[in-house]
Protein backbone atom coordinates (compact mmCIF):
# COMPACT_ATOMS: atom_id res chain seq x y z
CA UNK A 1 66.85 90.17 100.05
CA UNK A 2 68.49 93.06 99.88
CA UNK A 3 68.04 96.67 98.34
CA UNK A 4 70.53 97.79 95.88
CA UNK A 5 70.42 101.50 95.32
CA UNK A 6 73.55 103.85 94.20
CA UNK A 7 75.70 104.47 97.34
CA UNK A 8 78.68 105.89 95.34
CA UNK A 9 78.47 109.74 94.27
CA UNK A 10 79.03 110.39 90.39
CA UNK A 11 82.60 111.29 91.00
CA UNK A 12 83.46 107.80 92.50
CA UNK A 13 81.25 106.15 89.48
CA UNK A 14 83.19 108.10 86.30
CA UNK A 15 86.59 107.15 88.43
CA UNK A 16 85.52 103.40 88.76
CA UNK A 17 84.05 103.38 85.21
CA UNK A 18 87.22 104.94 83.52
CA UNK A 19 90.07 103.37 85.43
CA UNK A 20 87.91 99.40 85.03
CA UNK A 21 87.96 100.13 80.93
CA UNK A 22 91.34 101.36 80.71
CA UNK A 23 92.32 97.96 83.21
CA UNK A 24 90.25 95.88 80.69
CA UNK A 25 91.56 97.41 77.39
CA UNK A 26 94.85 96.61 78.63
CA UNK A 27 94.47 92.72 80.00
CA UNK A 28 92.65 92.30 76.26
CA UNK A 29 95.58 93.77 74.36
CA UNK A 30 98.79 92.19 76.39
CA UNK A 31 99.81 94.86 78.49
CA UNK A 32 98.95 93.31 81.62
CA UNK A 33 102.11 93.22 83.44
CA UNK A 34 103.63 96.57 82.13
CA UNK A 35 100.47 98.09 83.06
CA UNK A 36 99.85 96.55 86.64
CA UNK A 37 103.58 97.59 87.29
CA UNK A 38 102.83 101.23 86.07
CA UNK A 39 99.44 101.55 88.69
CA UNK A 40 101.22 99.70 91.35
CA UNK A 41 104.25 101.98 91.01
CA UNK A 42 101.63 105.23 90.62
CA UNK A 43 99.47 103.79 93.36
CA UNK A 44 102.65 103.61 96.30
CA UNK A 45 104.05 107.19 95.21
CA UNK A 46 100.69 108.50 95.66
CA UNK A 47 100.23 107.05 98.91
CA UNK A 48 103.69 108.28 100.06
CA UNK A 49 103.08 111.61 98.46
CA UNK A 50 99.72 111.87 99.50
CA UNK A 51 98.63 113.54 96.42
CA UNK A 52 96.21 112.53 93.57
CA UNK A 53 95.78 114.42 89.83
CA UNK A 54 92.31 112.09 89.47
CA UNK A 55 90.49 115.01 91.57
CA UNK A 56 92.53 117.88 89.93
CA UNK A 57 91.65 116.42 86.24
CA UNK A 58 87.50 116.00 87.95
CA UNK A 59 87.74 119.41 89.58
CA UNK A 60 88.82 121.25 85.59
CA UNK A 61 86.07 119.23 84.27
CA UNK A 62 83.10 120.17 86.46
CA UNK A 63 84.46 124.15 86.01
CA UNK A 64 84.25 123.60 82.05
CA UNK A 65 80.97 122.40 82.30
CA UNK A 66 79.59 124.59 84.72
CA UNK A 67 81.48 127.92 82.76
CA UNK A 68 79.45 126.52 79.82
CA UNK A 69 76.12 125.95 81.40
CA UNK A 70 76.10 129.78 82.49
CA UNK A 71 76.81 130.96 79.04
């Protein structure tokens, strides 16, 4: 067999958890298409831009909960 153990850090994991329900919300409610169009378009102009907000949005989050743990 094989050992399964977490080899994703808790950034990747929230990403991966977030982006799968907000895939399967939209496949259950019809917006399939419109929405694979919409990540497929966001998806190349990243890649040609080079430039994500995902770690922007992740990097705001972790300061408000770290400014809130010190208070």
């Amino acid at each position: 067999m094989f050992s399964v153990h977490c080899n994703i850090d808790k950034t990747d994991r929230m990403n991966r958890a977030v982006i799968g329900l907000v895939i399967l919300i939209a496949a259950l409610i019809g917006f399939a298409k419109w929405f694979f169009i919409l990540v497929g378009s966001v998806l190349i102009i990243e890649g040609v831009i080079g430039w994500c907000y995902i770690p922007t949005l992740i990097y705001k989050a972790k300061q408000r909960v770290d400014s809130r743990k010190k208070q």
